[in-house]
PDB file of N, CA and C in Angstrom:
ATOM      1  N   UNK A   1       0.851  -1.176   0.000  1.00  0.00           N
ATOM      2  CA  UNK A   1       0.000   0.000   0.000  1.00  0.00           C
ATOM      3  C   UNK A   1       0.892   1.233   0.000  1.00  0.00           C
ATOM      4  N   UNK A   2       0.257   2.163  -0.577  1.00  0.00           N
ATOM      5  CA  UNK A   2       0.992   3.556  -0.398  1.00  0.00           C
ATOM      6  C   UNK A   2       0.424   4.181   0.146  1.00  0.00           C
ATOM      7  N   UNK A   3       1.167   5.218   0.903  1.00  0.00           N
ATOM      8  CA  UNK A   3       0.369   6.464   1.635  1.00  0.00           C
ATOM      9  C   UNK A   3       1.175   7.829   0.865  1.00  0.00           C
ATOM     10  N   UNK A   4       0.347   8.723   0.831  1.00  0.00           N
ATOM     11  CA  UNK A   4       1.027   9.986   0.411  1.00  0.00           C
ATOM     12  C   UNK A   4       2.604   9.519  -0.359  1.00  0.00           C
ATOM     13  N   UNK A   5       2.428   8.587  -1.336  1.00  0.00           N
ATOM     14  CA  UNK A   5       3.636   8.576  -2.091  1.00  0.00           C
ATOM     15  C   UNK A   5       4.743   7.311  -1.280  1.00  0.00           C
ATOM     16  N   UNK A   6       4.830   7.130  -0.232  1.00  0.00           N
ATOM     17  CA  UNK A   6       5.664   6.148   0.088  1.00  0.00           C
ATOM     18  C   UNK A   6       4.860   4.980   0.402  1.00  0.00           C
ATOM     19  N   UNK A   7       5.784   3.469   0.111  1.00  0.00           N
ATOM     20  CA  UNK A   7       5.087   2.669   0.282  1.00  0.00           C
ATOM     21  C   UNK A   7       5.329   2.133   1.992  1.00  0.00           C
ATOM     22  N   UNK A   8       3.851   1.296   2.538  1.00  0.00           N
ATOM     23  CA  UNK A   8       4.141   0.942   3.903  1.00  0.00           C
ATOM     24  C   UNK A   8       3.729  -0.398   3.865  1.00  0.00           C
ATOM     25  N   UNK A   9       4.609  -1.071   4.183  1.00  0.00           N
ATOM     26  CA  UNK A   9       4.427  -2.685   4.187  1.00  0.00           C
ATOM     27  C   UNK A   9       3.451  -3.119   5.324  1.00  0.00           C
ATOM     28  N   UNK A  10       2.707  -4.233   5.455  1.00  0.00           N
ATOM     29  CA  UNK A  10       2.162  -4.784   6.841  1.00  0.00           C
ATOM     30  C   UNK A  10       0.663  -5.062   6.115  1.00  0.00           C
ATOM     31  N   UNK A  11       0.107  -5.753   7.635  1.00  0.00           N
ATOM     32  CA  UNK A  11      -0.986  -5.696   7.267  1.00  0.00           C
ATOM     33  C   UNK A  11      -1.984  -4.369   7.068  1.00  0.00           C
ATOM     34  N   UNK A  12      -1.871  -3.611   5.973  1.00  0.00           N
ATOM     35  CA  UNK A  12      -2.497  -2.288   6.079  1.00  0.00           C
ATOM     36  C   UNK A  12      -3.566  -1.793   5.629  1.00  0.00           C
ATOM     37  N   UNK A  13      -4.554  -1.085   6.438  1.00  0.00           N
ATOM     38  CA  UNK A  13      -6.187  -1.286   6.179  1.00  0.00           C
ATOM     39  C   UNK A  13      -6.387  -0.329   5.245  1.00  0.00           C
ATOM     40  N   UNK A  14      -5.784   1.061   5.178  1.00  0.00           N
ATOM     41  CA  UNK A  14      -5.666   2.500   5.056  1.00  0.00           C
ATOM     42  C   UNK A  14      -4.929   3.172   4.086  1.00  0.00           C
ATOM     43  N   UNK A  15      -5.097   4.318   3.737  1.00  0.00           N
ATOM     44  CA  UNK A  15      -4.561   5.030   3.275  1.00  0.00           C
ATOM     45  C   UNK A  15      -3.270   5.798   4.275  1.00  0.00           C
ATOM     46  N   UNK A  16      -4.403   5.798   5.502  1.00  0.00           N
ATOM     47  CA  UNK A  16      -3.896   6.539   6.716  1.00  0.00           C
ATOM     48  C   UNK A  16      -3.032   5.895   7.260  1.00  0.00           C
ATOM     49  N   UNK A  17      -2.424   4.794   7.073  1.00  0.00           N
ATOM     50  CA  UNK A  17      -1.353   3.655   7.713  1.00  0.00           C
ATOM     51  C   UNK A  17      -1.998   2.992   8.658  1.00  0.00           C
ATOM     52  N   UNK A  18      -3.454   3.189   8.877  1.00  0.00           N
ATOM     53  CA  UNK A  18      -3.831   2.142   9.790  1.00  0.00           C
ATOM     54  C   UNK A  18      -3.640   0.583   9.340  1.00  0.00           C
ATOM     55  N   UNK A  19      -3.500  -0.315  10.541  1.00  0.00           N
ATOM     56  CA  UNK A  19      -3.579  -1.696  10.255  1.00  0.00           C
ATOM     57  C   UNK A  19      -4.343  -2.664  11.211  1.00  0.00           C
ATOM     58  N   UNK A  20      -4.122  -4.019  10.519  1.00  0.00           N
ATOM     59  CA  UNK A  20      -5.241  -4.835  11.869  1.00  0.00           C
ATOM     60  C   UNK A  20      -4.651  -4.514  12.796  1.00  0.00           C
ATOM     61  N   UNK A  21      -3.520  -4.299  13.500  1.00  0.00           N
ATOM     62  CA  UNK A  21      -3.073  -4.278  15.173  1.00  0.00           C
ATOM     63  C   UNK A  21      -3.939  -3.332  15.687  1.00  0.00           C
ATOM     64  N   UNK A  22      -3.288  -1.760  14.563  1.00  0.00           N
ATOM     65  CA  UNK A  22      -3.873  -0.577  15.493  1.00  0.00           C
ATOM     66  C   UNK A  22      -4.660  -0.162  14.381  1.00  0.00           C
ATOM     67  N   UNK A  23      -6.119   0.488  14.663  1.00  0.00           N
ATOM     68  CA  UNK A  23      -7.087   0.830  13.247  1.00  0.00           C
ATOM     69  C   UNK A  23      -8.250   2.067  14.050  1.00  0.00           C
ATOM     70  N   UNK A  24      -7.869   2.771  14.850  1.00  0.00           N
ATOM     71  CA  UNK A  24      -8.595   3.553  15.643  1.00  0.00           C
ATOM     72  C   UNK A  24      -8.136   4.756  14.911  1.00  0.00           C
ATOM     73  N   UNK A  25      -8.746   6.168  14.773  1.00  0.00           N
ATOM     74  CA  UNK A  25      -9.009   7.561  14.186  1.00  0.00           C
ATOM     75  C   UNK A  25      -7.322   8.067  14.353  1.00  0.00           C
ATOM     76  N   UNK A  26      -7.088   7.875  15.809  1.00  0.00           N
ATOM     77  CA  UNK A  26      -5.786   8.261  15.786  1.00  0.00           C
ATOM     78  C   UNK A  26      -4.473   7.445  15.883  1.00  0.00           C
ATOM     79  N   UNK A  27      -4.837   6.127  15.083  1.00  0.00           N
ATOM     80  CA  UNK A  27      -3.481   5.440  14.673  1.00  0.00           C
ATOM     81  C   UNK A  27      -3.169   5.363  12.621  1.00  0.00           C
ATOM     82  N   UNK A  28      -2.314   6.770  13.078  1.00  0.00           N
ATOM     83  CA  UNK A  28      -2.530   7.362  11.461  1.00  0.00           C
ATOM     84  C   UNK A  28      -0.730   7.680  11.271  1.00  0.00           C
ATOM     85  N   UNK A  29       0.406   6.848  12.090  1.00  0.00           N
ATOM     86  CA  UNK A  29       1.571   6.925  11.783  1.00  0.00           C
ATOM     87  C   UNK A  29       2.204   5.534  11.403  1.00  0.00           C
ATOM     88  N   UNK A  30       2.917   5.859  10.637  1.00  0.00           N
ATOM     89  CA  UNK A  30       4.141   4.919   9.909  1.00  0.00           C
ATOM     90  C   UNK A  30       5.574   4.719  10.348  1.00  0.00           C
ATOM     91  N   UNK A  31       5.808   4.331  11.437  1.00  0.00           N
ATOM     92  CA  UNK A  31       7.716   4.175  11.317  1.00  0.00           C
ATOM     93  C   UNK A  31       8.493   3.242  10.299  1.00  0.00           C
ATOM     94  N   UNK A  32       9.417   4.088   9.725  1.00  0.00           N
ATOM     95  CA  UNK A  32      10.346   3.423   8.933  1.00  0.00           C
ATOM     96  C   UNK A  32      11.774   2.940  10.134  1.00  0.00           C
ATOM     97  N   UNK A  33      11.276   1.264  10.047  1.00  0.00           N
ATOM     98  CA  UNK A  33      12.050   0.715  11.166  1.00  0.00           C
ATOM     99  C   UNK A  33      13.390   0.454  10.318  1.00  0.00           C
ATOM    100  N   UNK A  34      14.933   1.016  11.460  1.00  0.00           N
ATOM    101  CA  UNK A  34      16.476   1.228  11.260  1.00  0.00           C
ATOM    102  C   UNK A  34      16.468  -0.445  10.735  1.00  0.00           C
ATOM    103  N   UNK A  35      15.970  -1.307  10.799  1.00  0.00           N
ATOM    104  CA  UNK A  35      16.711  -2.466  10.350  1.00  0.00           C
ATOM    105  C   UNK A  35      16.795  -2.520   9.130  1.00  0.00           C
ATOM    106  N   UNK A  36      15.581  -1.844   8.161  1.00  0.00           N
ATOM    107  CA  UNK A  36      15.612  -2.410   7.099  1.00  0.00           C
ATOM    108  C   UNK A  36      15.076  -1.343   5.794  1.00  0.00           C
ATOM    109  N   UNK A  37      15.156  -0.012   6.881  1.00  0.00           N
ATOM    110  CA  UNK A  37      15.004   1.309   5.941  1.00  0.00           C
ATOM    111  C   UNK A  37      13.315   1.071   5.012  1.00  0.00           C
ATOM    112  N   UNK A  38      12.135   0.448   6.050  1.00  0.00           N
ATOM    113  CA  UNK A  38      10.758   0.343   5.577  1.00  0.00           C
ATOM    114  C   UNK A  38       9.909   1.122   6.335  1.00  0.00           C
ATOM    115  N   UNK A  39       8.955   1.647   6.030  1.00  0.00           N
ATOM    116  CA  UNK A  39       7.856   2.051   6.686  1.00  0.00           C
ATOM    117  C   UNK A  39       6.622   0.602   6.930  1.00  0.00           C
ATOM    118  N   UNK A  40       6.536   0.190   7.919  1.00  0.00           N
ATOM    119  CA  UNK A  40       5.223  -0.527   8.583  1.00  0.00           C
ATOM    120  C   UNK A  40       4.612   0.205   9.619  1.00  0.00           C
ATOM    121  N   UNK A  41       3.135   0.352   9.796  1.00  0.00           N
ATOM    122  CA  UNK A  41       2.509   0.766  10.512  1.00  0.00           C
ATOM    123  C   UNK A  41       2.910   0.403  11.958  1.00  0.00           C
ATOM    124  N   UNK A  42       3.212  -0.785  12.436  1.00  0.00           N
ATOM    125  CA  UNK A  42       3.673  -1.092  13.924  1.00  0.00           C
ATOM    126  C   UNK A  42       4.849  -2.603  13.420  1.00  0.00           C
ATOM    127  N   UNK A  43       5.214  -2.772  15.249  1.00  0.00           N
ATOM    128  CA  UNK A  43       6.136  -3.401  15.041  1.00  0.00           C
ATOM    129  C   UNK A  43       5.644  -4.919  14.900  1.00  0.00           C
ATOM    130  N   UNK A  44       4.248  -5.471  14.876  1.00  0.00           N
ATOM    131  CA  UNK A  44       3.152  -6.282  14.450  1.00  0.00           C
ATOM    132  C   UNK A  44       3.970  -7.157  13.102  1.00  0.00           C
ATOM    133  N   UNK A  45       3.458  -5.867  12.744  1.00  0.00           N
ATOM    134  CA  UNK A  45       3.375  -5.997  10.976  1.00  0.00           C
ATOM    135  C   UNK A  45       4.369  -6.135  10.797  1.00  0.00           C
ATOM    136  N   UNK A  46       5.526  -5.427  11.124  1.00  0.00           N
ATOM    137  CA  UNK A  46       7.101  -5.965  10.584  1.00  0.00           C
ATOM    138  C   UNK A  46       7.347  -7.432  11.292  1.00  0.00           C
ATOM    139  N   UNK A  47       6.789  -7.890  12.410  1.00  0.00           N
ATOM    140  CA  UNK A  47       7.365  -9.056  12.661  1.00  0.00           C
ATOM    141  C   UNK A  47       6.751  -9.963  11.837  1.00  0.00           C
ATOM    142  N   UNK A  48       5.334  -9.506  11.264  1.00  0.00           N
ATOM    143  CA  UNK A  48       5.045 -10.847  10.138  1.00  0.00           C
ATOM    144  C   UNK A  48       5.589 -10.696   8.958  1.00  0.00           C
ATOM    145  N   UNK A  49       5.987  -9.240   8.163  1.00  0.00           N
ATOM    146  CA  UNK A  49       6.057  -8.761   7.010  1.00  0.00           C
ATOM    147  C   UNK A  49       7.832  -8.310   6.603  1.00  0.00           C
ATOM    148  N   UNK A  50       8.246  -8.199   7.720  1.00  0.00           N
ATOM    149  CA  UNK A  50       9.216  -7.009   7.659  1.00  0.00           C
ATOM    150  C   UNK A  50      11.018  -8.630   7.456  1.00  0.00           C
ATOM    151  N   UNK A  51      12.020  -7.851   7.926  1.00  0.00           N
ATOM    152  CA  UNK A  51      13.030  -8.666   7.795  1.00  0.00           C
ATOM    153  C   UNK A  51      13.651  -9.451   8.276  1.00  0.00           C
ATOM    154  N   UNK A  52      12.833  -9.579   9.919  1.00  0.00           N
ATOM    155  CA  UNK A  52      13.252 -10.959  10.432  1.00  0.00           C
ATOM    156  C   UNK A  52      14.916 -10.459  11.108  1.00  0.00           C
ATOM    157  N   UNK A  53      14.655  -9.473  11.337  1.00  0.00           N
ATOM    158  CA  UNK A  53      16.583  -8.554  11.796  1.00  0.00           C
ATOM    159  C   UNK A  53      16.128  -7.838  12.700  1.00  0.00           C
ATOM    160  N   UNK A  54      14.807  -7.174  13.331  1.00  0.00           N
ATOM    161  CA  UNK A  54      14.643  -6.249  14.099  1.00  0.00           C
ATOM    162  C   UNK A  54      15.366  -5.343  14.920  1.00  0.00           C
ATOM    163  N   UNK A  55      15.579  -4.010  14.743  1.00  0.00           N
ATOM    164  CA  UNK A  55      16.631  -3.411  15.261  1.00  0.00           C
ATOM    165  C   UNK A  55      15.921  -2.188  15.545  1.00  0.00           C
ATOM    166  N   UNK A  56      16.170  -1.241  17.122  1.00  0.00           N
ATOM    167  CA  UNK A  56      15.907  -0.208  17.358  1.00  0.00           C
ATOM    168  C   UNK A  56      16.985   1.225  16.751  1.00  0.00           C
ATOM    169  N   UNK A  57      15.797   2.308  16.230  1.00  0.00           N
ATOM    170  CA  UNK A  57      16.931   3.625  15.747  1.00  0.00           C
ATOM    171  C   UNK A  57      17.796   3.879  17.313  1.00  0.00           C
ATOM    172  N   UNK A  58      19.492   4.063  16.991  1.00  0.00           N
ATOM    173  CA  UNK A  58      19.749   4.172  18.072  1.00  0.00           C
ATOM    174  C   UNK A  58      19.989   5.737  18.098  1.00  0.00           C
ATOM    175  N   UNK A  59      19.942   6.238  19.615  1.00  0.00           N
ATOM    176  CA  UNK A  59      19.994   7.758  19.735  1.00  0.00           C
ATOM    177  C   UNK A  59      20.674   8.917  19.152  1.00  0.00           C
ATOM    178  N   UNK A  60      21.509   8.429  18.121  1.00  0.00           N
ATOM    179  CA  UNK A  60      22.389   9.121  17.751  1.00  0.00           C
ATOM    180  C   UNK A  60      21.612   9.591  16.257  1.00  0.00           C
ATOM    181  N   UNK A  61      20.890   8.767  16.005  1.00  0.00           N
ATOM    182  CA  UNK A  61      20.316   8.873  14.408  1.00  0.00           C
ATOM    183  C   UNK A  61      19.099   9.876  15.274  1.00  0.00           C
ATOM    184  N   UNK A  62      18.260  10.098  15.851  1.00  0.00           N
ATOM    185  CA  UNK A  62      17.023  10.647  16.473  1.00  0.00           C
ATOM    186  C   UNK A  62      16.851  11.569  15.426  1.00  0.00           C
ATOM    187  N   UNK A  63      18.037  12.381  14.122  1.00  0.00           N
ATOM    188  CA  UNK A  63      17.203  13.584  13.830  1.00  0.00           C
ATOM    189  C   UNK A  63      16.705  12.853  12.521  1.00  0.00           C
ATOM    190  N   UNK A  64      17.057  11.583  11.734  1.00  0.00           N
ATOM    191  CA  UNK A  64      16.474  11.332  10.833  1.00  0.00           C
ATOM    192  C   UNK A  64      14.553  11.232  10.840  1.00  0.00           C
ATOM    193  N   UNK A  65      14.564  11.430   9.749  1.00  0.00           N
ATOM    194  CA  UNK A  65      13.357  11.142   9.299  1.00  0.00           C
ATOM    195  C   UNK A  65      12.917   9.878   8.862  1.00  0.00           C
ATOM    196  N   UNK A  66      11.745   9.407   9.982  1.00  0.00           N
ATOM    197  CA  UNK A  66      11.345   8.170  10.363  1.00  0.00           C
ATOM    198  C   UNK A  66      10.515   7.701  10.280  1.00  0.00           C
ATOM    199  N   UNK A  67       9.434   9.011  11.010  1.00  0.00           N
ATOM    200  CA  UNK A  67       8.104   8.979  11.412  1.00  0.00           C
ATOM    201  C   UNK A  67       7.035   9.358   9.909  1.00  0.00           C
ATOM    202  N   UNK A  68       6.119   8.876   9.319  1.00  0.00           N
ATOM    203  CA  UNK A  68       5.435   9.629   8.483  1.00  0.00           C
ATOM    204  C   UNK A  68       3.788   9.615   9.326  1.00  0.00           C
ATOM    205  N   UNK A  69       2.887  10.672   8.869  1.00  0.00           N
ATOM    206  CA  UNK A  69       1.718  11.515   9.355  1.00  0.00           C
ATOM    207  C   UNK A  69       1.042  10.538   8.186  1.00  0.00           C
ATOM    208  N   UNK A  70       0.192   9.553   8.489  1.00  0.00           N
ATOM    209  CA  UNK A  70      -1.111   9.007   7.702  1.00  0.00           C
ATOM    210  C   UNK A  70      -1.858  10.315   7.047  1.00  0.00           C
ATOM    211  N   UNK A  71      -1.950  10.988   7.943  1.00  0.00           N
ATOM    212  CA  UNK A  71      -3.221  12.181   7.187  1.00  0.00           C
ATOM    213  C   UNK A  71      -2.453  13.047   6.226  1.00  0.00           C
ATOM    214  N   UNK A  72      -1.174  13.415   6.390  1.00  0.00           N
ATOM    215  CA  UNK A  72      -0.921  14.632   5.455  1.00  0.00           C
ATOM    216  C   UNK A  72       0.476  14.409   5.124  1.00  0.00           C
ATOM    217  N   UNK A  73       1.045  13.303   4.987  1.00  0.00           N
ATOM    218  CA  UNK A  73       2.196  12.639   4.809  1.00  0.00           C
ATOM    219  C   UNK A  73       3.734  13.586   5.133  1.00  0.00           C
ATOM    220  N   UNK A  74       3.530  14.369   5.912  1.00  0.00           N
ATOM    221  CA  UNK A  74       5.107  14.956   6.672  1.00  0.00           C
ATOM    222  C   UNK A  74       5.353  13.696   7.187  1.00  0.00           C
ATOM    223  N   UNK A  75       6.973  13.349   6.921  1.00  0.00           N
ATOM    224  CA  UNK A  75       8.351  12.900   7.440  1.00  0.00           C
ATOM    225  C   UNK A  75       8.693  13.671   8.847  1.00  0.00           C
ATOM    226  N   UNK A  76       8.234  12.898   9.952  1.00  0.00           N
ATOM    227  CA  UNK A  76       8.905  13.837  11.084  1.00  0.00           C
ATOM    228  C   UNK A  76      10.173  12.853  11.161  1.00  0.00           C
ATOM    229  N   UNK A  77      11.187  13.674  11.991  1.00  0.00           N
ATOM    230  CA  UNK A  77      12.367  12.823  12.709  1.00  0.00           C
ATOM    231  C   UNK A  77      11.856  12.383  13.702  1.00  0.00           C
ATOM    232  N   UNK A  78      12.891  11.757  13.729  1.00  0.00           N
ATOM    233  CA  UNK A  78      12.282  10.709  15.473  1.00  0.00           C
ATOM    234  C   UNK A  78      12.160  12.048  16.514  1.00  0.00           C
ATOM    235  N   UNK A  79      12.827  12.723  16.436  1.00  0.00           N
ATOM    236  CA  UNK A  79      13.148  13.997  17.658  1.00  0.00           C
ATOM    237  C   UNK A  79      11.709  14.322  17.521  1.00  0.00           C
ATOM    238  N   UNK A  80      11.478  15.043  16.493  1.00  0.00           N
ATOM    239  CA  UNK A  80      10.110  15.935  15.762  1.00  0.00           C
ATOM    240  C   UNK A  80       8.858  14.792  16.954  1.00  0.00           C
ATOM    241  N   UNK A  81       8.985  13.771  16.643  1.00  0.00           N
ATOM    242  CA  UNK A  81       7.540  12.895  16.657  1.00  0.00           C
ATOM    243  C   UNK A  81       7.708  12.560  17.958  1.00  0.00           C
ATOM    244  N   UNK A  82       8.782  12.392  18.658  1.00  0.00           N
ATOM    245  CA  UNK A  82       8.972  12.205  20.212  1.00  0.00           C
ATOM    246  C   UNK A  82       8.409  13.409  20.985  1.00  0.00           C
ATOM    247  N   UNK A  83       8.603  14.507  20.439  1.00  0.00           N
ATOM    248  CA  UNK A  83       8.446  15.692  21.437  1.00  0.00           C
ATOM    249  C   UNK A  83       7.030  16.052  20.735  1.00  0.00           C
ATOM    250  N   UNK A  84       6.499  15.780  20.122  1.00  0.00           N
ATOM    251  CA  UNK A  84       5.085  16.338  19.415  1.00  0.00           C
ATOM    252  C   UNK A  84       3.918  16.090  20.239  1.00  0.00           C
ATOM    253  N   UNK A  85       4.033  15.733  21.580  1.00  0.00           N
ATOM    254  CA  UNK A  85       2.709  15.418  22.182  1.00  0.00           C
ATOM    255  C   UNK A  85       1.140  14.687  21.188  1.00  0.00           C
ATOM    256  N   UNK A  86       2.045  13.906  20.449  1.00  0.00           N
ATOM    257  CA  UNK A  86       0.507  13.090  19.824  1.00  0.00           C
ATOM    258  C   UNK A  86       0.119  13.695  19.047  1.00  0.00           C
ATOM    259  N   UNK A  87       0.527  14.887  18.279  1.00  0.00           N
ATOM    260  CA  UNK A  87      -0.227  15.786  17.317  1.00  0.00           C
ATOM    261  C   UNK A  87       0.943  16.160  16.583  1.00  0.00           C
ATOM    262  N   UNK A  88       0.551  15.715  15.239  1.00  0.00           N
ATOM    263  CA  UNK A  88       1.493  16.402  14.186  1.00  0.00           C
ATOM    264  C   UNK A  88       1.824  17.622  13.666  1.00  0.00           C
ATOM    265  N   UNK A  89       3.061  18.161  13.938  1.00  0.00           N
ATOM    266  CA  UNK A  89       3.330  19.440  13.886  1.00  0.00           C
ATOM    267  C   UNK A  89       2.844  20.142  12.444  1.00  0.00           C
ATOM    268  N   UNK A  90       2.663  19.333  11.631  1.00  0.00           N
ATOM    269  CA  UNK A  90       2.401  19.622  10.062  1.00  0.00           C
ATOM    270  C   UNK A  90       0.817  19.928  10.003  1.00  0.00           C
ATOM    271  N   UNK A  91       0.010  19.167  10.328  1.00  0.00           N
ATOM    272  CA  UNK A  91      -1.003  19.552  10.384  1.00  0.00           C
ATOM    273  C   UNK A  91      -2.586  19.244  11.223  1.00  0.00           C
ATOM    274  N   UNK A  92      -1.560  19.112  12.505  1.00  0.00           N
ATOM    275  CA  UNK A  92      -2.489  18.944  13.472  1.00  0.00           C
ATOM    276  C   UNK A  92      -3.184  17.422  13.993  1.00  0.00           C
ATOM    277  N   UNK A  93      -3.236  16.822  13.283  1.00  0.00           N
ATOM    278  CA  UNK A  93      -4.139  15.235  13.514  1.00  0.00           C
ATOM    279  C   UNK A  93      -3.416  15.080  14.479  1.00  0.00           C
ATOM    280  N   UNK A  94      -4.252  14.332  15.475  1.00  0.00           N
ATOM    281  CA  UNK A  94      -3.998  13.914  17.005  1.00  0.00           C
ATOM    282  C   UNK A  94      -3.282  12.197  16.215  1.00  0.00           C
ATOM    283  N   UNK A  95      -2.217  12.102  17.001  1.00  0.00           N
ATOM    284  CA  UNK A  95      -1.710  10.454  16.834  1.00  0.00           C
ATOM    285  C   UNK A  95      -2.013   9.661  18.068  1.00  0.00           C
ATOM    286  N   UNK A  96      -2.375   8.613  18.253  1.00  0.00           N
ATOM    287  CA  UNK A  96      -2.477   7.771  19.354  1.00  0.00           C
ATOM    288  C   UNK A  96      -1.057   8.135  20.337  1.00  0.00           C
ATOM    289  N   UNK A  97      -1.918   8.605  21.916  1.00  0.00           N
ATOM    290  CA  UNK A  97      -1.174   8.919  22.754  1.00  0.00           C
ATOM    291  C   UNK A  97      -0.296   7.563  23.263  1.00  0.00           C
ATOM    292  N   UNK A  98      -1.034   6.566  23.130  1.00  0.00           N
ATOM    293  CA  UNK A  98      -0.841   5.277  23.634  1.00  0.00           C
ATOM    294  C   UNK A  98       0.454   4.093  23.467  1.00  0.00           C
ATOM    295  N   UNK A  99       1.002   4.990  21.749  1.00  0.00           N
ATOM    296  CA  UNK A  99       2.167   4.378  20.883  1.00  0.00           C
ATOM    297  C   UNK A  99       3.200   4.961  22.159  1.00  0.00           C
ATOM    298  N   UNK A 100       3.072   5.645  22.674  1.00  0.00           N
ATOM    299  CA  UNK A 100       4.077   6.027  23.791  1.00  0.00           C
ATOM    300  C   UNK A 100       5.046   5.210  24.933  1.00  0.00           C
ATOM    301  N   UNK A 101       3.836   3.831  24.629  1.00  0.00           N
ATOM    302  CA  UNK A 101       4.067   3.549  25.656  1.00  0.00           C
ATOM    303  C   UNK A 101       4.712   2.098  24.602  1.00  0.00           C
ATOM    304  N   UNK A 102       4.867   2.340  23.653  1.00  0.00           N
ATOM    305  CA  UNK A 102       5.771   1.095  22.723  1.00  0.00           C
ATOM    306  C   UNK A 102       6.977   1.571  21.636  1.00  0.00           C
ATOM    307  N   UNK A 103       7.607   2.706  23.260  1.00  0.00           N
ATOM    308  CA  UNK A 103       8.508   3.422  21.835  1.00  0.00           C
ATOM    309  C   UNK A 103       9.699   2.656  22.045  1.00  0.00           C
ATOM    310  N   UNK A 104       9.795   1.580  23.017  1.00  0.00           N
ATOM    311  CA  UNK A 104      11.224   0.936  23.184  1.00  0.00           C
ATOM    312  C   UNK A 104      11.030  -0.254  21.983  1.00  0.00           C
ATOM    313  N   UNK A 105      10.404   0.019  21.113  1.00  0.00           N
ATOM    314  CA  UNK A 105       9.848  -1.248  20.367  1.00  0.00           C
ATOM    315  C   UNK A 105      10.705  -0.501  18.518  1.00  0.00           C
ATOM    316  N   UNK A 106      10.540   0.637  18.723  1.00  0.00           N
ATOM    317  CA  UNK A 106      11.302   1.287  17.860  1.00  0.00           C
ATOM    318  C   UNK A 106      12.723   1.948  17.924  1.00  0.00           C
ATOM    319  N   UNK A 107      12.698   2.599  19.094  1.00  0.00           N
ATOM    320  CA  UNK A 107      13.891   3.550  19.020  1.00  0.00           C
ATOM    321  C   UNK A 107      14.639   3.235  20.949  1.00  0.00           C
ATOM    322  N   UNK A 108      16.066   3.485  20.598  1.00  0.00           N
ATOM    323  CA  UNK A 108      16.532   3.257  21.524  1.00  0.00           C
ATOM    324  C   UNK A 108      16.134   4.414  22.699  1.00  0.00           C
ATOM    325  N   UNK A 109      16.165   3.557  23.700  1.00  0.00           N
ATOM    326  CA  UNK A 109      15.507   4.323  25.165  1.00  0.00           C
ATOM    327  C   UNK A 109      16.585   4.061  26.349  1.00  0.00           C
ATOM    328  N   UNK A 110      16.181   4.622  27.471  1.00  0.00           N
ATOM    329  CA  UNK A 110      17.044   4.615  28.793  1.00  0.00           C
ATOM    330  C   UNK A 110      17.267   3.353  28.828  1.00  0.00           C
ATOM    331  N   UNK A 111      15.688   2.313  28.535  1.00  0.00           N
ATOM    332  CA  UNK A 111      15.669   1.003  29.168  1.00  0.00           C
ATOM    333  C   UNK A 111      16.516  -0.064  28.212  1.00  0.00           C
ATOM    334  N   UNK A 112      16.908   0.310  27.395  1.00  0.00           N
ATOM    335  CA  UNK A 112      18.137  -0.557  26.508  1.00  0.00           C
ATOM    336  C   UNK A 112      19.360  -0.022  26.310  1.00  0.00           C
TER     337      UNK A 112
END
């Protein structure tokens, strides 16, 4: 599937990058996971779809561009989408507050 021009692998319902895991109004982001330079909606979908290498962005990369906006397709950096309080700086759509709590699933954290 494509969204706004890039393609996002997984199981994907949407235009908006929703997928079967997450498919609620505000699960409308894409990470392009460091292992394998793809966009999948969650880390779900890359474990059925993706490369079988799973690897977190480590802190040093944070300013690349990672994150894409389902609704209006801005590229945030990891920095951009970490500090954005759930709402895309580009054009507002609320993102699931909740991915917050599965960011050690993407990007390196205190706890690794």
């Amino acid at each position: 599937m494509y969204s706004h021009g890039k393609k996002i692998l997984g199981d994907v319902l949407d235009q908006e990058t929703r997928c079967i895991h997450y498919h609620t109004k505000k699960d409308i982001i894409a990470i392009k996971f460091y292992c394998c330079d793809t966009y999948y909606p969650c880390k779900s979908c890359h474990d059925s779809h993706g490369c079988g290498n799973h690897s977190v962005w480590p802190a040093a990369l944070f300013n690349e561009k990672a994150i894409l906006c389902g609704a209006c397709g801005t590229e945030l950096t990891i920095n951009e989408y970490l500090n954005c309080q759930s709402s895309c700086p580009a054009c507002s759509s609320l993102f699931n507050p909740g991915c917050t709590l599965h960011a050690s699933y993407y990007f390196e954290t205190q706890d690794r």
